[in-house]
Structure formats: structure tokens, C-alpha cells
N, C-alpha and C. Protein backbone atom coordinates (compact mmCIF):
# COMPACT_ATOMS: atom_id res chain seq x y z
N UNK A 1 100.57 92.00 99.34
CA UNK A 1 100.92 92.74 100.54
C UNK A 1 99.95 93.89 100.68
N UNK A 2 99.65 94.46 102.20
CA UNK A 2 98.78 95.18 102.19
C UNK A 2 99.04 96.02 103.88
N UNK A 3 98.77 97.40 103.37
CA UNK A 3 99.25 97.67 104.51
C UNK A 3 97.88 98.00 105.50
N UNK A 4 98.01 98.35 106.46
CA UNK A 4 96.84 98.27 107.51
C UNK A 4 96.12 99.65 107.81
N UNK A 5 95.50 100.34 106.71
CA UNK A 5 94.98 101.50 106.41
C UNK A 5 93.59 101.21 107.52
N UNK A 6 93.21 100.66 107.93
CA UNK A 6 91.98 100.92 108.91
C UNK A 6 92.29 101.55 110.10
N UNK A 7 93.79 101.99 110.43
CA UNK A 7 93.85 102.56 111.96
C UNK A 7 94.14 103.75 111.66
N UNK A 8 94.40 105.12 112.39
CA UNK A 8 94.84 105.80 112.46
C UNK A 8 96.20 105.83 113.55
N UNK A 9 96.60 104.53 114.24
CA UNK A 9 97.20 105.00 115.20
C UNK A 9 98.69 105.16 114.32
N UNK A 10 99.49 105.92 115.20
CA UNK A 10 100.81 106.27 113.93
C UNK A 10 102.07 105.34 114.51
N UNK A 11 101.65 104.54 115.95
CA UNK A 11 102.89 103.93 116.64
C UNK A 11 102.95 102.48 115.59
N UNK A 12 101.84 101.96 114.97
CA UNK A 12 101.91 100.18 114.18
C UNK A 12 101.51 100.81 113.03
N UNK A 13 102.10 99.43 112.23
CA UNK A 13 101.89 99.51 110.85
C UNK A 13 101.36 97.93 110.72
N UNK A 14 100.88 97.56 109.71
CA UNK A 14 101.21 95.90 109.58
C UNK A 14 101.18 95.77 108.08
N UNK A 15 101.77 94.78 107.12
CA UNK A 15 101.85 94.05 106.08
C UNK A 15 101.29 92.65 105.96
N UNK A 16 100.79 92.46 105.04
CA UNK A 16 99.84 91.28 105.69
C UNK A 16 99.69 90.79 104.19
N UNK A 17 99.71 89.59 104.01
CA UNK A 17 99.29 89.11 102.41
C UNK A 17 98.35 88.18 102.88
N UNK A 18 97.22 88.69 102.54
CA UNK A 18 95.56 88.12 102.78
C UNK A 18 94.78 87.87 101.52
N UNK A 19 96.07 87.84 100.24
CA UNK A 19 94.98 87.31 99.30
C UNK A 19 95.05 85.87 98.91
N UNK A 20 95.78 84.98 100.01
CA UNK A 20 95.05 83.65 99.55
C UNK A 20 96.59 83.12 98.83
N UNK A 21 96.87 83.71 97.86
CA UNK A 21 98.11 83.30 96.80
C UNK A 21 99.04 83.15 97.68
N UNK A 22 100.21 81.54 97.33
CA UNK A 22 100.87 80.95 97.59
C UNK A 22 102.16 82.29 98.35
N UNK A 23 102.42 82.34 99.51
CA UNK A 23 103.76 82.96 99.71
C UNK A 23 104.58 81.93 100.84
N UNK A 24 105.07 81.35 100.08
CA UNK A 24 105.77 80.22 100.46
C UNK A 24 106.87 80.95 102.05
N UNK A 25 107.07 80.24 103.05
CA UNK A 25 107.98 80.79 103.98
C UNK A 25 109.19 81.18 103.76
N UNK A 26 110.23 80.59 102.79
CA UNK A 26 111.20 80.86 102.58
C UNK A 26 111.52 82.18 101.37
N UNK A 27 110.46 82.46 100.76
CA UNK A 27 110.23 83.92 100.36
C UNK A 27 110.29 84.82 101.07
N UNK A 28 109.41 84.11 101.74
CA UNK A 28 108.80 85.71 103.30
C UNK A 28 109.75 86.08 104.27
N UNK A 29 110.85 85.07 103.98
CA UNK A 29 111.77 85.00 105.33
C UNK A 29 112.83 85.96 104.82
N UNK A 30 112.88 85.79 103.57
CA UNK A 30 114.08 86.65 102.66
C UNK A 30 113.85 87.92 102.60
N UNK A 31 112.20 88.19 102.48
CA UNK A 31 112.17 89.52 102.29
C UNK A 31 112.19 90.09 103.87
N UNK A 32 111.50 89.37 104.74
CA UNK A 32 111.36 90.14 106.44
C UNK A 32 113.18 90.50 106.39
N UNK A 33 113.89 89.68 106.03
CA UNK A 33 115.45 89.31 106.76
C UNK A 33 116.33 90.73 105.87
N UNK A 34 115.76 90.82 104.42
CA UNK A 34 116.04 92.16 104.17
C UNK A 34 115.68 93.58 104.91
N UNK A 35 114.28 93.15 105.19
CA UNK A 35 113.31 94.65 105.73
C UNK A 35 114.45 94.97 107.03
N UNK A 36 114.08 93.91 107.85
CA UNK A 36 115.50 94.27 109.23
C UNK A 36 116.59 94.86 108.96
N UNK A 37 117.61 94.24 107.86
CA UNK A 37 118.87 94.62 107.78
C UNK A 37 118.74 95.92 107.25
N UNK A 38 117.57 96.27 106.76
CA UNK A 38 117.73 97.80 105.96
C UNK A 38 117.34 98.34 107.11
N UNK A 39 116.69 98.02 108.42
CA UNK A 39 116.20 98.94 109.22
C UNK A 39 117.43 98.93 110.24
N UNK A 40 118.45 97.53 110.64
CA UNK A 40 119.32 98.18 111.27
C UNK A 40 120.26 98.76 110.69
N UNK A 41 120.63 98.76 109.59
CA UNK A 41 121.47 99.53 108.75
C UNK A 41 121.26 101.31 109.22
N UNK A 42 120.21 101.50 109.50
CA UNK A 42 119.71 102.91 109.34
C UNK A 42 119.91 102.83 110.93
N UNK A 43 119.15 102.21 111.56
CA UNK A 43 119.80 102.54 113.24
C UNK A 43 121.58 102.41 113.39
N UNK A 44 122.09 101.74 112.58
CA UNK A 44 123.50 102.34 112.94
C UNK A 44 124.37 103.27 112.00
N UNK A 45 123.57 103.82 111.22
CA UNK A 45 123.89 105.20 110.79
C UNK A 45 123.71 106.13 111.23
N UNK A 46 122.18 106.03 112.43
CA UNK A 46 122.36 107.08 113.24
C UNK A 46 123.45 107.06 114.68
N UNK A 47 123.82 106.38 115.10
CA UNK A 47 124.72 106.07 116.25
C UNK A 47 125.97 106.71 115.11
N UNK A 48 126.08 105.97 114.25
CA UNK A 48 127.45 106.86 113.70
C UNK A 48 127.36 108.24 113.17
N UNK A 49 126.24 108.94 112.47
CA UNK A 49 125.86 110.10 112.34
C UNK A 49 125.31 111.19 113.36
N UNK A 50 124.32 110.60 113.83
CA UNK A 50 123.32 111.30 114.78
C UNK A 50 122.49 111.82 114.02
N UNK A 51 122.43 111.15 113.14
CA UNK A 51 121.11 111.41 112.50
C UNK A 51 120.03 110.68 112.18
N UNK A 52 118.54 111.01 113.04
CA UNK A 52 117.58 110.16 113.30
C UNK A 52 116.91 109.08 112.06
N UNK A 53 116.51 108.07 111.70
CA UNK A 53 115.93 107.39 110.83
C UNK A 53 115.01 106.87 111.27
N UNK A 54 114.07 105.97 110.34
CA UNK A 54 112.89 105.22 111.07
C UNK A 54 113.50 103.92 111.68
N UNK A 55 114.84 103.52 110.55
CA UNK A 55 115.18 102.09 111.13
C UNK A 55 115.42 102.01 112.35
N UNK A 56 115.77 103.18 113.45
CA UNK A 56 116.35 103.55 114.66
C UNK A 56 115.18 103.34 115.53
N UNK A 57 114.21 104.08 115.09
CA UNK A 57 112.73 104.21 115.78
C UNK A 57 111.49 103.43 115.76
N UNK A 58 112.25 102.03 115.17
CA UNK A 58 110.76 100.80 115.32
C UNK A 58 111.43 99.69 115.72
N UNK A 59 110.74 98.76 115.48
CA UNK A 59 110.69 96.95 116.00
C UNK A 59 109.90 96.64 114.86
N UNK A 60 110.44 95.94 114.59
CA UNK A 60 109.73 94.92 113.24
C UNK A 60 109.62 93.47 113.78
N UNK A 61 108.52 92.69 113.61
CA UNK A 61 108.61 91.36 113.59
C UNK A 61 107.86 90.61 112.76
N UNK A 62 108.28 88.91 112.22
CA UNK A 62 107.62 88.52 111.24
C UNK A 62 106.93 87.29 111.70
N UNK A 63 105.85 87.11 111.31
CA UNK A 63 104.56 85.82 111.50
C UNK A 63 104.53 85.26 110.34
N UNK A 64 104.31 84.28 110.32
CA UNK A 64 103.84 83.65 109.23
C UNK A 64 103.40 82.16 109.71
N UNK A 65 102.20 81.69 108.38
CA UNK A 65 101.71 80.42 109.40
C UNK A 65 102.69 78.85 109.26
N UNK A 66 103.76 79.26 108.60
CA UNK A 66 105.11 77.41 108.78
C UNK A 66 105.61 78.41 110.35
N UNK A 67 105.92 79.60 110.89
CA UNK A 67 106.67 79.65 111.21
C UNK A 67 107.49 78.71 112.17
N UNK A 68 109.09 78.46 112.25
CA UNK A 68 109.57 77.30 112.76
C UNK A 68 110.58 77.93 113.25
N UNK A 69 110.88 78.35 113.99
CA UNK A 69 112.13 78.54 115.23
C UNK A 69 113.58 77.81 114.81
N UNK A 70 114.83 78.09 114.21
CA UNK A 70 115.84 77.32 114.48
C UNK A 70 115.87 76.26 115.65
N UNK A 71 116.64 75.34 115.72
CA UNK A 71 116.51 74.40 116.56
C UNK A 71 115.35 73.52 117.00
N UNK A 72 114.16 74.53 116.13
CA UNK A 72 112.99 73.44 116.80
C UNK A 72 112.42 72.70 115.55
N UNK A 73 111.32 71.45 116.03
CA UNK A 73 110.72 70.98 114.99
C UNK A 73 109.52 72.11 114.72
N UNK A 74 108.70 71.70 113.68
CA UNK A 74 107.40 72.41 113.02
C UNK A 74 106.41 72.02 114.61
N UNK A 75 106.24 70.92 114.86
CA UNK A 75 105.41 70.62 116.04
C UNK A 75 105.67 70.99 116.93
N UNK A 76 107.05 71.72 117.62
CA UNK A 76 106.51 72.23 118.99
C UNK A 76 105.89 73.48 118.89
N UNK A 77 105.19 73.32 120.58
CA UNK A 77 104.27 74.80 120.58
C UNK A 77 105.15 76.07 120.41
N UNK A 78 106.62 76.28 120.68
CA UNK A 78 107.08 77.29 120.63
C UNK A 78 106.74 78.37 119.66
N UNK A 79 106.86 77.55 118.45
CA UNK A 79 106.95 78.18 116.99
C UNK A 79 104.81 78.74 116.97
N UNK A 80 105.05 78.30 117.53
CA UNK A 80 102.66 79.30 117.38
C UNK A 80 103.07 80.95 117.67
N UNK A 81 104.18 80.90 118.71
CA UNK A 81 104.72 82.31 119.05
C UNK A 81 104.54 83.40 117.66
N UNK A 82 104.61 82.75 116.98
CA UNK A 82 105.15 83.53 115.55
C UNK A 82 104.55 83.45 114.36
N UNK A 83 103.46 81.73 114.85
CA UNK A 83 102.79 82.09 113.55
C UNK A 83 101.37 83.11 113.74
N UNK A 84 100.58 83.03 112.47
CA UNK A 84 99.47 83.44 112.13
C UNK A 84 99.06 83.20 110.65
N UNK A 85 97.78 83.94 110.52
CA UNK A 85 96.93 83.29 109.70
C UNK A 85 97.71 83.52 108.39
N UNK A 86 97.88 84.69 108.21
CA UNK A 86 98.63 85.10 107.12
C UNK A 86 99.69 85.73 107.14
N UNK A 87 101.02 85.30 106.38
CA UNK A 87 102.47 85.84 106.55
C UNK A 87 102.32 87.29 106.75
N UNK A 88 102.42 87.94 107.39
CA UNK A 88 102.45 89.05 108.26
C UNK A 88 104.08 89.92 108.63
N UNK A 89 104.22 91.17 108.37
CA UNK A 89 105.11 91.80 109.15
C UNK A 89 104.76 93.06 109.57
N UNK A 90 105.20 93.06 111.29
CA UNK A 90 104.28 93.96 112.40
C UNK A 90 105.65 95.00 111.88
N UNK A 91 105.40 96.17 112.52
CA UNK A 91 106.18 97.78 112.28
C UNK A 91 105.73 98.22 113.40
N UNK A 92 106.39 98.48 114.45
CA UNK A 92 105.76 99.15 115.87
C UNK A 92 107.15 99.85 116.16
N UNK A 93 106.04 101.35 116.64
CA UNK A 93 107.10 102.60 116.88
C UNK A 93 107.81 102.19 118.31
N UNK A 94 109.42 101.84 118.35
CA UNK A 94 109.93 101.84 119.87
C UNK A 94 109.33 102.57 121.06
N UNK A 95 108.98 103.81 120.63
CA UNK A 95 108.73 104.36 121.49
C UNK A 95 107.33 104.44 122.20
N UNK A 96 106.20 103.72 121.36
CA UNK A 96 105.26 103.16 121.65
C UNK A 96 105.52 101.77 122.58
N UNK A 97 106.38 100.78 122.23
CA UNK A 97 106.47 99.68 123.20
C UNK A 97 107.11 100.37 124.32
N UNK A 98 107.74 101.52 124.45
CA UNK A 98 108.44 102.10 126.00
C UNK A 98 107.56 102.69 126.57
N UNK A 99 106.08 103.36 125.85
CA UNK A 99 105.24 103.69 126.96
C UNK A 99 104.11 102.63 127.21
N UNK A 100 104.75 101.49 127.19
CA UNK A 100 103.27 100.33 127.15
C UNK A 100 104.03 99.66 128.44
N UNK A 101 105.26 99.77 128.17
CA UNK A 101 106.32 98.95 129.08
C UNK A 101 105.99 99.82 130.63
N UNK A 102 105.77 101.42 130.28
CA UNK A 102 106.15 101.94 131.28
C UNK A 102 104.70 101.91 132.17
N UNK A 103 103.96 101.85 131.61
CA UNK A 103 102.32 101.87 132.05
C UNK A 103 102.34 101.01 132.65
N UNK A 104 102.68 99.82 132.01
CA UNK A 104 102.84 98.42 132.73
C UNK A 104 103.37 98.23 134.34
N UNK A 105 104.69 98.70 134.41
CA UNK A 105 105.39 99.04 135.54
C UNK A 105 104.59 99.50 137.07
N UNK A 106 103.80 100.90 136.04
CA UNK A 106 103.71 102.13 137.21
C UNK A 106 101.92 101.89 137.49
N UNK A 107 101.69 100.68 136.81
CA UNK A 107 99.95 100.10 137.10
C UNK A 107 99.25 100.81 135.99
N UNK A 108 99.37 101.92 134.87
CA UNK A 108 98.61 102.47 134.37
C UNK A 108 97.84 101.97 133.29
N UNK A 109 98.22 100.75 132.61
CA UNK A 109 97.65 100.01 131.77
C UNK A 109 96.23 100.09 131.66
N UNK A 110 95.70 100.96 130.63
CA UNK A 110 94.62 100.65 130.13
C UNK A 110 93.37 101.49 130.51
N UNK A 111 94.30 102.52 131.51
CA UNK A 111 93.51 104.71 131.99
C UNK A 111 93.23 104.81 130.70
């Protein structure tokens, strides 16, 4: 695992296992399926506390290259949605996708 030290931007993060060694999908799926539950765990501690966390303040999503969609086979195109080269998990600040969303809207994409 490796985290994505070449950016400075502070809204993404990424995890990425790029050394080649076997990480089978059903590993990767266990650990992404933990990372979430610990992150909504913490977004609904703040709704019950009011007290802010990171789990509250991102989007996590996981790639990996079997990825396979419930209900679907390995062959449809759906499941490309999700893969990539290497099992991957994205970390993006919410509040970064609300001003990408909002740019989007109001034409500003890309001032």
C-alpha cells in the first residue's frame, strides 16, 4: 500500500498497491468494506455528537482490477466502472466534490 505523496492537494488521497504482489479481490474487498464502516461509524457519531470527524468529511471508493458488481457477470462493461490497474482506494474531501459539483452547475469548470 502506498499513499499518493506526489500531490499537495489536501481534498484526495489515494492507496494504491503497485508493487506487483498478489492482492487477491476478496482481501481488498474486506479491508475497503472495513475502511467505510470505520468512516461511517465516525459520520454518525458526529450527527449524534456534533462532533466533526474525517469519516463525516470524505467519500471513499474502491477499484480494483476483478472488480465485479453484485448481480453482474466479470464480462459486462459495467464492472470497468471500478476497475483499474492496481487495487486502489480513492479518499476525496466531500467538500471538494461540492465545489466541483457546484462549478459544474454555474459553468465555472476549469477558471
Amino acid at each position: 500500500k502506498k499513499a499518493d505523496d506526489e500531490t499537495n492537494n489536501e481534498d484526495a488521497r489515494m492507496l494504491s498497491n503497485q508493487s506487483g504482489s498478489a492482492f487477491e479481490y476478496g482481501d481488498f474487498y474486506e479491508i475497503f468494506s472495513e475502511l467505510e464502516d470505520a468512516f461511517l461509524d465516525e459520520a454518525e457519531d458526529e450527527w449524534e455528537t456534533g462532533v466533526s470527524r474525517i469519516g463525516s468529511r470524505t467519500t471513499i471508493a474502491a477499484f480494483h482490477p476483478k472488480w465485479v458488481f453484485a448481480e453482474s457477470t466479470a464480462e459486462e462493461s459495467i464492472n470497468y466502472e471500478k476497475r483499474s490497474p492496481f487495487p486502489t482506494i480513492s479518499i476525496v474531501s466531500s467538500a471538494a466534490i461540492d465545489r466541483l459539483m457546484d462549478q459544474q452547475i454555474h459553468g465555472t469548470y476549469g477558471e
